[in-house]
Protein backbone atom coordinates (compact mmCIF):
# COMPACT_ATOMS: atom_id res chain seq x y z
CA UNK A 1 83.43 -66.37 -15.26
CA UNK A 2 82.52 -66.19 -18.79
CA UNK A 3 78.81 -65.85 -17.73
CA UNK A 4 79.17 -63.47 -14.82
CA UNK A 5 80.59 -60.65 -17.37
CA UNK A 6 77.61 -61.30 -19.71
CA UNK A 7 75.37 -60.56 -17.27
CA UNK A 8 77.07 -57.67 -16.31
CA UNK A 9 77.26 -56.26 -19.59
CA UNK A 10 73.15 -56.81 -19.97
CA UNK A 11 72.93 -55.32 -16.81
CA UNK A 12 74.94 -52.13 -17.23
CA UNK A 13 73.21 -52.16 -21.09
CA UNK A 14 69.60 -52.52 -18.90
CA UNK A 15 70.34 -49.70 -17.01
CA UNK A 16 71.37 -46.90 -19.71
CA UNK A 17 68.11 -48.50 -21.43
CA UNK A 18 65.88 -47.18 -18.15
CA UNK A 19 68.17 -43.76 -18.46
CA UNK A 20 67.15 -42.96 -22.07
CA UNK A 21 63.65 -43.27 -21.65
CA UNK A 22 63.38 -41.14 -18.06
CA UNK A 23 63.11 -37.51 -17.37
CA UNK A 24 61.78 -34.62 -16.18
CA UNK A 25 58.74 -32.73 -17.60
CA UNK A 26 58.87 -29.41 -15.91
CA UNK A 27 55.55 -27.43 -16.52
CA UNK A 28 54.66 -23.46 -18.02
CA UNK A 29 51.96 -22.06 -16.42
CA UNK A 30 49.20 -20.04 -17.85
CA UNK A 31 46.86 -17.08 -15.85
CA UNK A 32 43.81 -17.53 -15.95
CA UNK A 33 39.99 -16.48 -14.09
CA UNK A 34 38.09 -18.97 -11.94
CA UNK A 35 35.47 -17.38 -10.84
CA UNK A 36 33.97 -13.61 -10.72
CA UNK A 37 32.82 -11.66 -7.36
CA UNK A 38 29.63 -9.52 -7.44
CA UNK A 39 29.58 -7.64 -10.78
CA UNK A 40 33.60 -7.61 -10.98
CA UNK A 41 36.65 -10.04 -11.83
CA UNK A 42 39.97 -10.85 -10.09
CA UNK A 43 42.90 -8.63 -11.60
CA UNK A 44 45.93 -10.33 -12.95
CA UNK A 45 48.62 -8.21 -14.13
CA UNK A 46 52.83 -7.36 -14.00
CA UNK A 47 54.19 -6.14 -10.76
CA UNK A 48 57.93 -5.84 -11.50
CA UNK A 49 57.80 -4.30 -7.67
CA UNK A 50 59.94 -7.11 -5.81
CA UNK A 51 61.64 -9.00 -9.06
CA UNK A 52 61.14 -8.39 -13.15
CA UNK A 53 58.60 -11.34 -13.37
CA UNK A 54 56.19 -11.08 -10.87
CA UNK A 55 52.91 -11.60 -11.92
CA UNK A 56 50.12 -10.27 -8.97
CA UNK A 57 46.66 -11.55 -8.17
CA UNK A 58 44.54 -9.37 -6.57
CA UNK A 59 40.94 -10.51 -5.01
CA UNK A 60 39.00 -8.32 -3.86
CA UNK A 61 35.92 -9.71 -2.98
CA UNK A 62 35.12 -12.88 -1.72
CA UNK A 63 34.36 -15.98 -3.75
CA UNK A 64 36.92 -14.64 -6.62
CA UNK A 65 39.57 -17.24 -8.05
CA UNK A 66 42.00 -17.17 -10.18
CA UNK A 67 44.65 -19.47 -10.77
CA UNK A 68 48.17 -20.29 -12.63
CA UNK A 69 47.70 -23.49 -14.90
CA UNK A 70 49.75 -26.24 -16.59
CA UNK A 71 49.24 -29.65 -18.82
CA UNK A 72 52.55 -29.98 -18.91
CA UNK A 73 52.90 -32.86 -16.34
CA UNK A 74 49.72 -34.35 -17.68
CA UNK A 75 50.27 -38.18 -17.46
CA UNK A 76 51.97 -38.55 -14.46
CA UNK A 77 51.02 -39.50 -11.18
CA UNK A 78 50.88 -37.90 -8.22
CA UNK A 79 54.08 -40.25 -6.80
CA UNK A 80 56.11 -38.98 -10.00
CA UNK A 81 55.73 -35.37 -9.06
CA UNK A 82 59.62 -33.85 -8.58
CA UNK A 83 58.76 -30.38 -7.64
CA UNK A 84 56.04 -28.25 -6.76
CA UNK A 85 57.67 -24.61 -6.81
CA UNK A 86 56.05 -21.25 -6.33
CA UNK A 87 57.86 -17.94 -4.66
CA UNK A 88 55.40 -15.51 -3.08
CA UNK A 89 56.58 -11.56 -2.54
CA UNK A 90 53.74 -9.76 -0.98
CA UNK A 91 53.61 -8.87 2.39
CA UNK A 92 52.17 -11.92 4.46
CA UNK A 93 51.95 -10.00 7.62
CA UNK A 94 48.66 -8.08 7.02
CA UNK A 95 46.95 -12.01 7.02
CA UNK A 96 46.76 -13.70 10.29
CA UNK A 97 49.59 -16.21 10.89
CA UNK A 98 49.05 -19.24 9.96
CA UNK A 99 45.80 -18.58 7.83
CA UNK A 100 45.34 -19.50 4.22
CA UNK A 101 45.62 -15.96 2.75
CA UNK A 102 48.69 -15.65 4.70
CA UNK A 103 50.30 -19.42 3.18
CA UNK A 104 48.44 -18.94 -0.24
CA UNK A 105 48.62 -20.26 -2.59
CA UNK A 106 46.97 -24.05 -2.72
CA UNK A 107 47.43 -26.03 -5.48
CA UNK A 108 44.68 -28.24 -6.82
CA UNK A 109 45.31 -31.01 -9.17
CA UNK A 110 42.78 -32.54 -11.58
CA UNK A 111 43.44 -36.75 -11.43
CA UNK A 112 41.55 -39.41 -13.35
CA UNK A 113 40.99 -43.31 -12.96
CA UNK A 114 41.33 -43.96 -16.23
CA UNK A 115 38.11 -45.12 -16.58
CA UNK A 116 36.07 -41.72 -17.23
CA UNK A 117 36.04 -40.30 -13.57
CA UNK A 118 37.81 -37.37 -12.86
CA UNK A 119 38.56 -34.82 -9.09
CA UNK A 120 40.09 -32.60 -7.99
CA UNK A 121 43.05 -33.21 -5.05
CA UNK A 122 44.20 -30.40 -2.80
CA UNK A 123 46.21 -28.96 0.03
CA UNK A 124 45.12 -27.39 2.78
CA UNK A 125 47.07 -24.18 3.29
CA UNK A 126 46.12 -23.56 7.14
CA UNK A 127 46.94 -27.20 7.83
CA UNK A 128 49.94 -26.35 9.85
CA UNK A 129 51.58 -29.05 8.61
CA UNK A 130 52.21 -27.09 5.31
CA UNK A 131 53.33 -24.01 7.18
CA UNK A 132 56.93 -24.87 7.84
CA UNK A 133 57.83 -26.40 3.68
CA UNK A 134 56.67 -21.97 2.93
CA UNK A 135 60.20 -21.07 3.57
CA UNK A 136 61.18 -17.58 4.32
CA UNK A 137 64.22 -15.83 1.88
CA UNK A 138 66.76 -13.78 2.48
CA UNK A 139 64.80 -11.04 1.08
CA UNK A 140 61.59 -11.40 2.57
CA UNK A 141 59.57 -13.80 -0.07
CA UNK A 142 58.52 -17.02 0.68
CA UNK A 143 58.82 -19.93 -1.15
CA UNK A 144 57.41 -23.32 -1.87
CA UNK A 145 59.45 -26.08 -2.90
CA UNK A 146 57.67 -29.41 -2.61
CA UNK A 147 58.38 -32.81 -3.98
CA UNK A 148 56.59 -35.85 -3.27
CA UNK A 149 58.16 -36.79 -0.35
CA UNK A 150 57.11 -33.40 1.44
CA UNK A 151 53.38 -34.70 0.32
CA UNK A 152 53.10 -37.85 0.70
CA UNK A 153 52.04 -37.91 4.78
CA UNK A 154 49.99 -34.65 4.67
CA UNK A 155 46.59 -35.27 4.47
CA UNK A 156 45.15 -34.50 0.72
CA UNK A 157 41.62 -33.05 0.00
CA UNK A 158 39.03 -34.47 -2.59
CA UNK A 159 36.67 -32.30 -4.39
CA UNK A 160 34.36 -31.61 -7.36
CA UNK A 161 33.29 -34.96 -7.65
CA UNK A 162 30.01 -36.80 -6.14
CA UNK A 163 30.60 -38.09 -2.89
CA UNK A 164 33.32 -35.64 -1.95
CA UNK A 165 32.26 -33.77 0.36
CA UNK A 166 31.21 -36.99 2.49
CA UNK A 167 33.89 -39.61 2.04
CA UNK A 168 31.87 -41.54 -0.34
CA UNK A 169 33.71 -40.28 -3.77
CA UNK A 170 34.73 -42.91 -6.62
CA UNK A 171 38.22 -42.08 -4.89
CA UNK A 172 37.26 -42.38 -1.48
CA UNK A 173 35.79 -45.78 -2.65
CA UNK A 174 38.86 -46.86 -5.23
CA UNK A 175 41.68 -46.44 -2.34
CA UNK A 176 39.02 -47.71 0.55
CA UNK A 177 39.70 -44.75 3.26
CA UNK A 178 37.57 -41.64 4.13
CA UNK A 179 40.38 -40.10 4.91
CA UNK A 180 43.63 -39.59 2.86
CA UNK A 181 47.12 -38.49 2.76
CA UNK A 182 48.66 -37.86 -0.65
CA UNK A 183 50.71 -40.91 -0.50
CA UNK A 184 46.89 -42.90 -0.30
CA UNK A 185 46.07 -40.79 -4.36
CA UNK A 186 50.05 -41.33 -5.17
CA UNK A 187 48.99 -43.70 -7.96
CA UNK A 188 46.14 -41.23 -9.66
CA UNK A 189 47.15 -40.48 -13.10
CA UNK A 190 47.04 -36.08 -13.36
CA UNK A 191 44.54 -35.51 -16.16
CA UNK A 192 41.86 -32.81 -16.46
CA UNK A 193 38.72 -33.29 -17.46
CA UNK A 194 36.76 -32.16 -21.19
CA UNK A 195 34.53 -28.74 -20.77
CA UNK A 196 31.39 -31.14 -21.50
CA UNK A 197 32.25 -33.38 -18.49
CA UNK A 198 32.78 -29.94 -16.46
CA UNK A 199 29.54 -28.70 -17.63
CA UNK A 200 27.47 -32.12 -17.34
CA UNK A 201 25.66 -31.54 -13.67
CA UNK A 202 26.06 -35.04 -13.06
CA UNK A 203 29.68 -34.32 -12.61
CA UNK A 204 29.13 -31.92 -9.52
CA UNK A 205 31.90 -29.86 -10.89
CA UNK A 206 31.35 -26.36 -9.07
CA UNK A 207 32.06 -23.13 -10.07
CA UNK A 208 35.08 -23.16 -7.92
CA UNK A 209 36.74 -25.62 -9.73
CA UNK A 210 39.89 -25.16 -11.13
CA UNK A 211 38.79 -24.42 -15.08
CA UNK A 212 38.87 -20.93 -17.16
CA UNK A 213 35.81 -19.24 -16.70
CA UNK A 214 33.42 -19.17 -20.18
CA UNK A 215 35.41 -21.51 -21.73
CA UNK A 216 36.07 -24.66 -19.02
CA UNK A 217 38.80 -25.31 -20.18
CA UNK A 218 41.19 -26.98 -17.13
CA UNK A 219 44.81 -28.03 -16.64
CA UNK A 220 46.43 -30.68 -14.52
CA UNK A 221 48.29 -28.91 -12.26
CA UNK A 222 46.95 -25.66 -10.65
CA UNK A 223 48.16 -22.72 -8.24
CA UNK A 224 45.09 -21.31 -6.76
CA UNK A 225 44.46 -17.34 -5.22
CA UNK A 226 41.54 -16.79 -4.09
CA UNK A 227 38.77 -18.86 -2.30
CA UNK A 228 34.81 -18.96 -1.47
CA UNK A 229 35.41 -17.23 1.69
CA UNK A 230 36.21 -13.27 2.46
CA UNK A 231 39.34 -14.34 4.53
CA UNK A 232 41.07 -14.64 1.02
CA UNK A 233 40.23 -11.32 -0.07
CA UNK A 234 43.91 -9.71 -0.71
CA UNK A 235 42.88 -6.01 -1.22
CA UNK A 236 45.49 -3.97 -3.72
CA UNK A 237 48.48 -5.14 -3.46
CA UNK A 238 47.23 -8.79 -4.24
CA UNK A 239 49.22 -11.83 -4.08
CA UNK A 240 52.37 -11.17 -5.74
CA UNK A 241 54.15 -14.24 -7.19
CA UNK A 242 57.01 -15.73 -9.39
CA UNK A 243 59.33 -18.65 -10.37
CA UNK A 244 55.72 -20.79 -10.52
CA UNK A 245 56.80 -24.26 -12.06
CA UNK A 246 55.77 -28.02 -11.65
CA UNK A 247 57.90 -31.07 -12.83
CA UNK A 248 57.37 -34.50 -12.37
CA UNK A 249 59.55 -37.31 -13.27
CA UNK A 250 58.45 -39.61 -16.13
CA UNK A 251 59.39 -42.72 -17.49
CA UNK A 252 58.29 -43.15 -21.23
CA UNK A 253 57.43 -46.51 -22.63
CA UNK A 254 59.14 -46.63 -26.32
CA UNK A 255 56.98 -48.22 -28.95
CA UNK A 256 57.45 -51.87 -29.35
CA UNK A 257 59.40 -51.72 -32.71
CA UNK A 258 62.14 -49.60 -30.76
CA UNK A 259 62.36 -51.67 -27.95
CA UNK A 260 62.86 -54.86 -29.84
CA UNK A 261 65.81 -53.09 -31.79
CA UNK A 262 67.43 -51.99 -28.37
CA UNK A 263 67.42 -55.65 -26.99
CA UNK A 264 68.87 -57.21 -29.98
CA UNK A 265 71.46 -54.46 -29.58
CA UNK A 266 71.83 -55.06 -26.01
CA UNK A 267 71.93 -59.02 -27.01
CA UNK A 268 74.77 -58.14 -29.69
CA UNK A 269 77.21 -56.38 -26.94
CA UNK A 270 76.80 -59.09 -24.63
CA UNK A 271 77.94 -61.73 -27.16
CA UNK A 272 80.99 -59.56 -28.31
CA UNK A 273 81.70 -58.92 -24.52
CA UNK A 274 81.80 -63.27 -24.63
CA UNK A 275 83.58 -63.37 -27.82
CA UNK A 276 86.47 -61.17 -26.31
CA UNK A 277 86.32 -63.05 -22.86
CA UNK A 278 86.79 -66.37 -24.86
């Protein structure tokens, strides 16, 4: 009997350990350029039209980008990610059903093997398997709302990396498939890469890939407008969005130091717990 409540005591002390040192890292999102059209950029600026904070993006030529990005969720994986949320305003009708423009935006995320090889994983937006998580609002917008478990059987794109575009990627060869779903990448860590690896050609970064134009600078998790093709082009009004956020759940590893002084205090409550049971 004596033993039984010692373990329980470890047990409930065990779990309130694993509660301290999980959360959720929810991400802020930063505007920025991708990629110019013929002698002019994508426009992002306020449009307080449908709510105070709507921020639009309008493309009016084909091959702009632009993009919203975060770090914040750096560090997880794609399995940890809690909630992919974006609400989109504009009118959707003037796109044909089911197209990208029409279920814009993608997201892209950067991911890294740890070992100095990075890509770039992506939705599809026409796959019409995406097309019924875009739920329609009360008022009209649309919104995304997306955690893992909405991912993990859709099937997830690989790009600006060698081998990509042929199945023969470092991540096409790590997970041993051609083709993938996102619960196939759920163990990549979300990491960007440095400017100099975007810049090195060896890379086969593109100019479509999510990073700030001049600078190269990229984040982890990315909202995407915009695309190579014309059938993306948006006109004026442009894609009109809000409430963008990311959050994944993490689980910290406390330095060694710490976690030796919780388990002697964890060691000390179960012998009081005895000591009173005695």
């Amino acid at each position: 009997m004596k033993k039984n409540i010692v373990i329980r005591s470890a047990s409930i002390g065990f779990s309130a350990l694993l509660m301290m040192f999980t959360g959720v890292a929810s991400a802020a999102f930063i505007d920025f350029v991708i990629r110019d059209g013929a002698g002019s950029s994508p426009t992002i600026q306020p449009n307080a039209t449908y709510v105070p904070n709507g921020l639009e993006f309008v493309i009016s030529q084909g091959g702009m980008k632009a993009a919203l990005g975060s770090n914040d969720i750096n560090g997880s994986t794609i399995s940890q990610i809690d909630s992919l949320t974006i609400t989109r305003h504009d009118d959707t009708t003037r796109f044909a059903p089911g197209s990208g423009p029409a279920v814009a935006p993608y997201f892209n995320i950067w991911v890294t093997d740890g070992a100095g090889h990075y890509a770039v994983i992506a939705n599809e937006p026409s796959n019409g398997a995406f097309q019924p998580l875009f739920t329609i609002n009360g008022d009209g917008s649309k919104t995304y709302d997306l955690s893992y478990s909405d991912l993990a059987d859709k099937v997830a794109k690989v790009y600006e990396t060698p081998g990509a575009g042929t199945g023969t990627s470092w991540v096409h060869t790590l997970l041993g498939k051609t083709a993938l779903t996102f619960a196939d990448v759920a163990s990549l860590s979300i990491a960007p890469p440095s400017a100099a690896y975007i810049t090195n050609p060896a890379n086969a970064v593109g100019s479509g890939a999510p990073d700030v134009l001049g600078s190269n600078v990229a984040y982890g998790f990315n909202w995407v407008f915009g695309d190579t093709l014309s059938n993306y082009v948006s006109g004026d009004e442009g894609y009109v969005v809000s409430s963008a956020n990311a959050s994944a759940v993490i689980t910290s590893i406390p330095e060694p130091a710490t976690m030796s002084l919780l388990i002697l205090g964890l060691g000390s409550l179960a012998m009081r717990q005895r000591r009173k049971r005695s």
